[in-house]
PDB file of N, CA and C in Angstrom:
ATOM      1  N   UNK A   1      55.753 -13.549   2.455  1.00  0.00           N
ATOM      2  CA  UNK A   1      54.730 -12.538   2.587  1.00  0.00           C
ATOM      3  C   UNK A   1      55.176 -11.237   1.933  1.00  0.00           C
ATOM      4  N   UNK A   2      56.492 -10.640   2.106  1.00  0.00           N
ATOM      5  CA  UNK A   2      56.753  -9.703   1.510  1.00  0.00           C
ATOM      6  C   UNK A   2      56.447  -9.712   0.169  1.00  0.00           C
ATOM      7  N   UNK A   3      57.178 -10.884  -0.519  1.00  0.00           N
ATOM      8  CA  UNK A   3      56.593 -10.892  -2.579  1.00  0.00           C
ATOM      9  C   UNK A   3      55.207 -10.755  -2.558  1.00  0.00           C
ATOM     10  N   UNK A   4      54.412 -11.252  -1.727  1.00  0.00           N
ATOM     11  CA  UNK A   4      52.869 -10.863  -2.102  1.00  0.00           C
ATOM     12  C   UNK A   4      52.548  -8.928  -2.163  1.00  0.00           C
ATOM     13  N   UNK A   5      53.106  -8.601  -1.499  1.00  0.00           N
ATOM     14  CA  UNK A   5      53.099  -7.220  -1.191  1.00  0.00           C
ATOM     15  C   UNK A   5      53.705  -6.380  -2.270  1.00  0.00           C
ATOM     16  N   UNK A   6      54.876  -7.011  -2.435  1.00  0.00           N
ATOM     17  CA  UNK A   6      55.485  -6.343  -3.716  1.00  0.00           C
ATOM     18  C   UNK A   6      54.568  -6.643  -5.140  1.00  0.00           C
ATOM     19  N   UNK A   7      54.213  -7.333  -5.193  1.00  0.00           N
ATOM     20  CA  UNK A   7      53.210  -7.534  -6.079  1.00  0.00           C
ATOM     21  C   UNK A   7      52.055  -6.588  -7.074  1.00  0.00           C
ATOM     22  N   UNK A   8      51.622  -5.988  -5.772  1.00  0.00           N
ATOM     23  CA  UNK A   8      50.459  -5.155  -5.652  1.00  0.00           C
ATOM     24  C   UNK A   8      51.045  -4.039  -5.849  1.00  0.00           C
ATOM     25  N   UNK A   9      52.800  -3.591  -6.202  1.00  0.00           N
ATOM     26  CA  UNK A   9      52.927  -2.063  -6.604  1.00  0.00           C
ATOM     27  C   UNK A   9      53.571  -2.533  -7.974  1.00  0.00           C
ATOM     28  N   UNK A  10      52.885  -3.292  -8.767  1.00  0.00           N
ATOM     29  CA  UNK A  10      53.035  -3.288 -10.296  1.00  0.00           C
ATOM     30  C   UNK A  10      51.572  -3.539 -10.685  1.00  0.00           C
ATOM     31  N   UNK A  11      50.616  -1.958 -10.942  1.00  0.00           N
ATOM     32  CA  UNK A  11      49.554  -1.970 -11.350  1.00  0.00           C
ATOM     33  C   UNK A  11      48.552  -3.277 -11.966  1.00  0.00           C
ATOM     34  N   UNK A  12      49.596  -3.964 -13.281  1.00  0.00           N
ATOM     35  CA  UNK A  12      48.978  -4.525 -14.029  1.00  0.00           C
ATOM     36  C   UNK A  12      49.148  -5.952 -13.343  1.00  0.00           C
ATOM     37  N   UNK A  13      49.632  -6.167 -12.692  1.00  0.00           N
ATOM     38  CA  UNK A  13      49.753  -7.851 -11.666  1.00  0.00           C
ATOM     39  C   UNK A  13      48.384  -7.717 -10.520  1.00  0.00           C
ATOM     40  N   UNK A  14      48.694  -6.273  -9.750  1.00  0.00           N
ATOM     41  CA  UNK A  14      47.339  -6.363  -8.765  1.00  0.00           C
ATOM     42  C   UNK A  14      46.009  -5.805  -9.406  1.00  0.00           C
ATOM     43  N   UNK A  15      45.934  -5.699 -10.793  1.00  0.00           N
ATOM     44  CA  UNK A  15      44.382  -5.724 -11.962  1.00  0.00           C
ATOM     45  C   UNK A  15      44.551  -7.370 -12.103  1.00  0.00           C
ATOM     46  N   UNK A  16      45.305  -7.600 -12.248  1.00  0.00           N
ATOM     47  CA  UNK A  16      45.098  -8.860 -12.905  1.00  0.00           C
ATOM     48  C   UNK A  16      44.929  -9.867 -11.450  1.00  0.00           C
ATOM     49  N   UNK A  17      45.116  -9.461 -10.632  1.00  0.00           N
ATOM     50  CA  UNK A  17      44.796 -10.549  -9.025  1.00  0.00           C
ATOM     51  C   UNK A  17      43.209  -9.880  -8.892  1.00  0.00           C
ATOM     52  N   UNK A  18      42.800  -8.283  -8.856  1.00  0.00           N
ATOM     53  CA  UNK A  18      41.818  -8.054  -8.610  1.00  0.00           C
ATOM     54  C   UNK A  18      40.586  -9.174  -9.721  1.00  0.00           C
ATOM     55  N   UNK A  19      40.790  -8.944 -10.606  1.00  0.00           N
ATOM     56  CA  UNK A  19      40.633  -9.268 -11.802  1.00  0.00           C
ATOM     57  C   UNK A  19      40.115 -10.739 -11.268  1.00  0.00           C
ATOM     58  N   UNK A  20      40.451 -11.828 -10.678  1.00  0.00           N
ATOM     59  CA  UNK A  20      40.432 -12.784 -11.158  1.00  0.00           C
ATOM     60  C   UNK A  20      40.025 -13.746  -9.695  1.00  0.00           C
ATOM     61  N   UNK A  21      39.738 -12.223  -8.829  1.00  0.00           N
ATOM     62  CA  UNK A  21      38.812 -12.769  -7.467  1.00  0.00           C
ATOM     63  C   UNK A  21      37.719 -11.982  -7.885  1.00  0.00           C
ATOM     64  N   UNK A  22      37.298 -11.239  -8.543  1.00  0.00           N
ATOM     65  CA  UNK A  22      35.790 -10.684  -9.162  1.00  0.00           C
ATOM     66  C   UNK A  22      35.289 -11.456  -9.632  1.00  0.00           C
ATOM     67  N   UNK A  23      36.212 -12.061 -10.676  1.00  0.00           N
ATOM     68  CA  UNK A  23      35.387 -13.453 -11.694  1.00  0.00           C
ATOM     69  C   UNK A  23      35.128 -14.376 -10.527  1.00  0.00           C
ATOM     70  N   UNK A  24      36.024 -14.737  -9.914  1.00  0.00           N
ATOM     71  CA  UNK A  24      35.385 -16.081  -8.842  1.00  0.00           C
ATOM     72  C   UNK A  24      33.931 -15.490  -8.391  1.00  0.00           C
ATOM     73  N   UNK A  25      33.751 -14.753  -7.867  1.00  0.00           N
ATOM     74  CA  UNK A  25      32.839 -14.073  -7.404  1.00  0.00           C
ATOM     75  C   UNK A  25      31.926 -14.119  -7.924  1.00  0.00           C
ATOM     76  N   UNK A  26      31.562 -13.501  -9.043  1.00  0.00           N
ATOM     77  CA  UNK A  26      30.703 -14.029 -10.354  1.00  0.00           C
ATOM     78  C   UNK A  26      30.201 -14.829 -10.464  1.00  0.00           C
ATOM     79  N   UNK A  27      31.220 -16.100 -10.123  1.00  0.00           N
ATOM     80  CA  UNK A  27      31.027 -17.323 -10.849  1.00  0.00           C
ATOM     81  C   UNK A  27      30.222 -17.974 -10.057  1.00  0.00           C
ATOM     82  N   UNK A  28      30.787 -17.458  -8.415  1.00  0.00           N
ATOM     83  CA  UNK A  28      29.738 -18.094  -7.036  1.00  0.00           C
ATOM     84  C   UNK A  28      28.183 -17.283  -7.376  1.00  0.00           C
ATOM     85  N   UNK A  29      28.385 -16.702  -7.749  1.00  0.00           N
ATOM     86  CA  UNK A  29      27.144 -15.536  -7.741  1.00  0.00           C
ATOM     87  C   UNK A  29      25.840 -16.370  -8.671  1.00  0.00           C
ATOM     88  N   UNK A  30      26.469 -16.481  -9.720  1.00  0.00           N
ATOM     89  CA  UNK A  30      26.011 -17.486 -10.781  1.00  0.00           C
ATOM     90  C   UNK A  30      25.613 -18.993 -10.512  1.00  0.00           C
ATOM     91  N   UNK A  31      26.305 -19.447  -9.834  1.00  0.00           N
ATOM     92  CA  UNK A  31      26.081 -20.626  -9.545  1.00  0.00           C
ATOM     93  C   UNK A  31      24.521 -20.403  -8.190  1.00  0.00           C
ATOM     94  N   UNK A  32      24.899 -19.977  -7.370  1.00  0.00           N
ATOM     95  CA  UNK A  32      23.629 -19.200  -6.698  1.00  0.00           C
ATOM     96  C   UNK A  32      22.348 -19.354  -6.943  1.00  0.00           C
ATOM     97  N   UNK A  33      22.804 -18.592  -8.330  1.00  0.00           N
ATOM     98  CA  UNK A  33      21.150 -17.669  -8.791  1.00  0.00           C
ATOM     99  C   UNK A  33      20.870 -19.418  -9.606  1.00  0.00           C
ATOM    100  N   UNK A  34      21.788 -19.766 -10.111  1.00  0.00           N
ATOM    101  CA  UNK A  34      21.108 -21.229 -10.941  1.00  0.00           C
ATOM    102  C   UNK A  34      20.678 -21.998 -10.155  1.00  0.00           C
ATOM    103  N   UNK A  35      20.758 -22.362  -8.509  1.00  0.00           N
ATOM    104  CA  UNK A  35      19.835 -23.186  -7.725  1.00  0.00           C
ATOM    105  C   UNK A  35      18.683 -22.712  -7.862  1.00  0.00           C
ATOM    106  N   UNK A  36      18.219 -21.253  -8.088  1.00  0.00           N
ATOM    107  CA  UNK A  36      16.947 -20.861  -7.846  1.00  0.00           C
ATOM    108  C   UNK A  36      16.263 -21.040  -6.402  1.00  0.00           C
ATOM    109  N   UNK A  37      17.338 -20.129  -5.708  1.00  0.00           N
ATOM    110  CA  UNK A  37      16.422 -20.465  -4.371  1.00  0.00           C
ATOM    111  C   UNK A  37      16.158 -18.776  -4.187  1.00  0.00           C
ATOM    112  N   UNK A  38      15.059 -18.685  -3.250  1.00  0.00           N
ATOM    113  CA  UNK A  38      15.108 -17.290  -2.610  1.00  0.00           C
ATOM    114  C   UNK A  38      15.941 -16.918  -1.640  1.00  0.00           C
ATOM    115  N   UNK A  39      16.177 -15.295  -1.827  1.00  0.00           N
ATOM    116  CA  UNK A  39      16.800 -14.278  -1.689  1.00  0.00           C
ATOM    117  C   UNK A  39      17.433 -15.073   0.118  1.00  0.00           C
ATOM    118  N   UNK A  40      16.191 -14.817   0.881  1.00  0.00           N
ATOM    119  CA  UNK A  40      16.583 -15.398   2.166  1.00  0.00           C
ATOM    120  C   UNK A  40      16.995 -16.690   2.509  1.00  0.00           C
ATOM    121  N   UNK A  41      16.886 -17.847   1.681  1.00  0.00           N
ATOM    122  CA  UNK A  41      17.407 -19.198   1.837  1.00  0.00           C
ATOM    123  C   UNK A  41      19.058 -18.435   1.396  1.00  0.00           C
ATOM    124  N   UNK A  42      19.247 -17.785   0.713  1.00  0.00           N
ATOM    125  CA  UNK A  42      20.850 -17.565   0.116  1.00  0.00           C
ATOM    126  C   UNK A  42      21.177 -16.831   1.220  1.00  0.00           C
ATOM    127  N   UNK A  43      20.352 -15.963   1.593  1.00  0.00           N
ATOM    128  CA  UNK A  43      21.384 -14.913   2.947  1.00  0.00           C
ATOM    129  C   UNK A  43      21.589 -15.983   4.026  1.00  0.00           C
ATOM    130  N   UNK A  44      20.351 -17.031   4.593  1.00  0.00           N
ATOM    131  CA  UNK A  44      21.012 -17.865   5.790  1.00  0.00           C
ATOM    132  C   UNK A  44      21.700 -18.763   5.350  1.00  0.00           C
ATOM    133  N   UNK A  45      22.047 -19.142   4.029  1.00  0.00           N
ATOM    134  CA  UNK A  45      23.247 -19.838   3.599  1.00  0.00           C
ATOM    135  C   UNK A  45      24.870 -19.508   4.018  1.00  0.00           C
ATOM    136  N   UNK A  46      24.443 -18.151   3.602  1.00  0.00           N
ATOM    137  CA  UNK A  46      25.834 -17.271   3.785  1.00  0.00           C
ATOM    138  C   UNK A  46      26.097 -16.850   4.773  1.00  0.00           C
ATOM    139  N   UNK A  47      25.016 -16.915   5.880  1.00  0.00           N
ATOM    140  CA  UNK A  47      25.389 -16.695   7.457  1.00  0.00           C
ATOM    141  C   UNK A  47      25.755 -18.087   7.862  1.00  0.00           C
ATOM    142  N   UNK A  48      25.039 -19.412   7.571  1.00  0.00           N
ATOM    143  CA  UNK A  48      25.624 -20.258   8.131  1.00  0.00           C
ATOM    144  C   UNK A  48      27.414 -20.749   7.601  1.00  0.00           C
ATOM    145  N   UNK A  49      27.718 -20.061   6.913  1.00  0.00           N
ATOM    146  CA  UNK A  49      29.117 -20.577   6.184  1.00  0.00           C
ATOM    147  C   UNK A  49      29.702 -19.545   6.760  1.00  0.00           C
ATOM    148  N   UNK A  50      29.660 -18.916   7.268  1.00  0.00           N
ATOM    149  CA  UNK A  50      30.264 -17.603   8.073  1.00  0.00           C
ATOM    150  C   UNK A  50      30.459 -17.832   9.344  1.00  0.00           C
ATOM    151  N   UNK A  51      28.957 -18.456   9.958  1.00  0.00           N
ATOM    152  CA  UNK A  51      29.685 -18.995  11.401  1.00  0.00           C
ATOM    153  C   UNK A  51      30.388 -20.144  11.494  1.00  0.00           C
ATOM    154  N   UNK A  52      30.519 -21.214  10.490  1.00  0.00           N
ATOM    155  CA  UNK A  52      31.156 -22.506  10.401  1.00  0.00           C
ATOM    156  C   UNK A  52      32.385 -21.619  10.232  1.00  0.00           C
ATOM    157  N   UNK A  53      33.214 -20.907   9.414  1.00  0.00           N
ATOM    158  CA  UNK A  53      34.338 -20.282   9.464  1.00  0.00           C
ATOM    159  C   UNK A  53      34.407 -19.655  10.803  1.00  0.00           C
ATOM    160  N   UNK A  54      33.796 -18.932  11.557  1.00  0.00           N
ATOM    161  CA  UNK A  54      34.390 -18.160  12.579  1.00  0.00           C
ATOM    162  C   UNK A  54      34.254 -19.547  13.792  1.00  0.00           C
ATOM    163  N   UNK A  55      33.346 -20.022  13.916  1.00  0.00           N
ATOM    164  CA  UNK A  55      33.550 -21.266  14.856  1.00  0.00           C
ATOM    165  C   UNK A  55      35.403 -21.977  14.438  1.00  0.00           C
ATOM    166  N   UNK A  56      35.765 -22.103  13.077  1.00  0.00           N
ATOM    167  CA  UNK A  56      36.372 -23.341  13.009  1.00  0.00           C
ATOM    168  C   UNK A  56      38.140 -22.212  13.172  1.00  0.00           C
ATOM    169  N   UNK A  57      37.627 -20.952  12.898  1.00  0.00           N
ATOM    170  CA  UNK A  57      38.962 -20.267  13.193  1.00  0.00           C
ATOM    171  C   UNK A  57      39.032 -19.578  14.656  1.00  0.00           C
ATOM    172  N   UNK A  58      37.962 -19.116  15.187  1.00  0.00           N
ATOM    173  CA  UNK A  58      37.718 -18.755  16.173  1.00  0.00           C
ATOM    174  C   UNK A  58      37.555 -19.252  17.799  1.00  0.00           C
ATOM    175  N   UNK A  59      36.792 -20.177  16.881  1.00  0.00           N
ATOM    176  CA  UNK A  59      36.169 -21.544  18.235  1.00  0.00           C
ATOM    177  C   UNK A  59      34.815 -20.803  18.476  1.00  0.00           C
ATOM    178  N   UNK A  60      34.343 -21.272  19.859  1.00  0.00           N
ATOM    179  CA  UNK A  60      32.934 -20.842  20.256  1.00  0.00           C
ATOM    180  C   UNK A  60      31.805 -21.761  19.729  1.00  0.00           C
ATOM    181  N   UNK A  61      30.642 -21.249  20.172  1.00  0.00           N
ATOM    182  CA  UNK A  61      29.663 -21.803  19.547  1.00  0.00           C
ATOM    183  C   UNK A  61      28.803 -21.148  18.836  1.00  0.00           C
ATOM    184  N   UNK A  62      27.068 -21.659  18.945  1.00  0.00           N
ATOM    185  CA  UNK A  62      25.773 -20.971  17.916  1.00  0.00           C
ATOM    186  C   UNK A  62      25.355 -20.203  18.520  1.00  0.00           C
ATOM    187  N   UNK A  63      25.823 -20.190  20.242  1.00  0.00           N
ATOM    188  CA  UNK A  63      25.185 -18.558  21.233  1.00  0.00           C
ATOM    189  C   UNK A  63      24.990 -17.072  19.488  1.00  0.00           C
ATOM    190  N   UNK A  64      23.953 -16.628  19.790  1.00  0.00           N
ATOM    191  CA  UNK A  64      23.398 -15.245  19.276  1.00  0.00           C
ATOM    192  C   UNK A  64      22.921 -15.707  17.898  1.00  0.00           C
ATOM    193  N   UNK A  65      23.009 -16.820  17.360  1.00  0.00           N
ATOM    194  CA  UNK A  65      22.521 -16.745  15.893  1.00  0.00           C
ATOM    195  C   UNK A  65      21.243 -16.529  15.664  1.00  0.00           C
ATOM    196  N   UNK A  66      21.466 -15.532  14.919  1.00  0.00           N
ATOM    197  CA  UNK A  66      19.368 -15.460  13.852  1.00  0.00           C
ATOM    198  C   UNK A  66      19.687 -16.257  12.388  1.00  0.00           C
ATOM    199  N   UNK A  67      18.500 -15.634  11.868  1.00  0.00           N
ATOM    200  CA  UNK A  67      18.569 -15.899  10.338  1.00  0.00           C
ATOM    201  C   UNK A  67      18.369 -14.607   9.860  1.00  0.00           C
ATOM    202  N   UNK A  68      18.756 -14.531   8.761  1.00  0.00           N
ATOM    203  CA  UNK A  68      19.291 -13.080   8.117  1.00  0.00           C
ATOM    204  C   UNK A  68      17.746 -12.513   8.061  1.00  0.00           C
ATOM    205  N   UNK A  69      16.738 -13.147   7.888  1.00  0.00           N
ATOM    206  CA  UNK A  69      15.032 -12.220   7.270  1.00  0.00           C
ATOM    207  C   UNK A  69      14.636 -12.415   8.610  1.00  0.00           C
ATOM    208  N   UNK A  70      14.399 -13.633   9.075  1.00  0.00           N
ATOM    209  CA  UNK A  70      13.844 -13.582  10.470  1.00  0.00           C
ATOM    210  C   UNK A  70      14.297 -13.136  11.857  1.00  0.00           C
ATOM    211  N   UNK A  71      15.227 -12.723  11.951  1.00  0.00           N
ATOM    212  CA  UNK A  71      15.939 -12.216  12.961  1.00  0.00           C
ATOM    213  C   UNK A  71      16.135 -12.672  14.251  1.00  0.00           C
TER     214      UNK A  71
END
């Protein structure tokens, strides 16, 4: 854990890490927009992959869920 840290105080290593989780980002972003779905099918996408992560790190259950437009 420490080398990760040290990392990030040589400018051009933590541009080049920033760098190259933006592009992923992008790339999800892109891939996205090429299903062609609407705005709100993508936001309760991204809420349901959010509670599958906090369920699977967290535990718990679907107690309080909405959908991102319908509330």
């Amino acid at each position: 854990m420490q080398g990760d840290v040290e990392v990030l105080r040589d400018y051009s290593a933590a541009l080049g890490i920033f760098e190259e989780y933006a592009n992923g980002g992008f790339q999800f972003i892109e891939a996205e927009l090429d299903r062609n779905v609407s705005s709100e099918e993508l936001a309760n996408d991204a809420i349901a992959d959010l509670e599958a992560l906090h369920k699977e790190y967290m535990g718990g259950g679907d107690e309080g869920r909405t959908d991102a437009v319908n509330g």
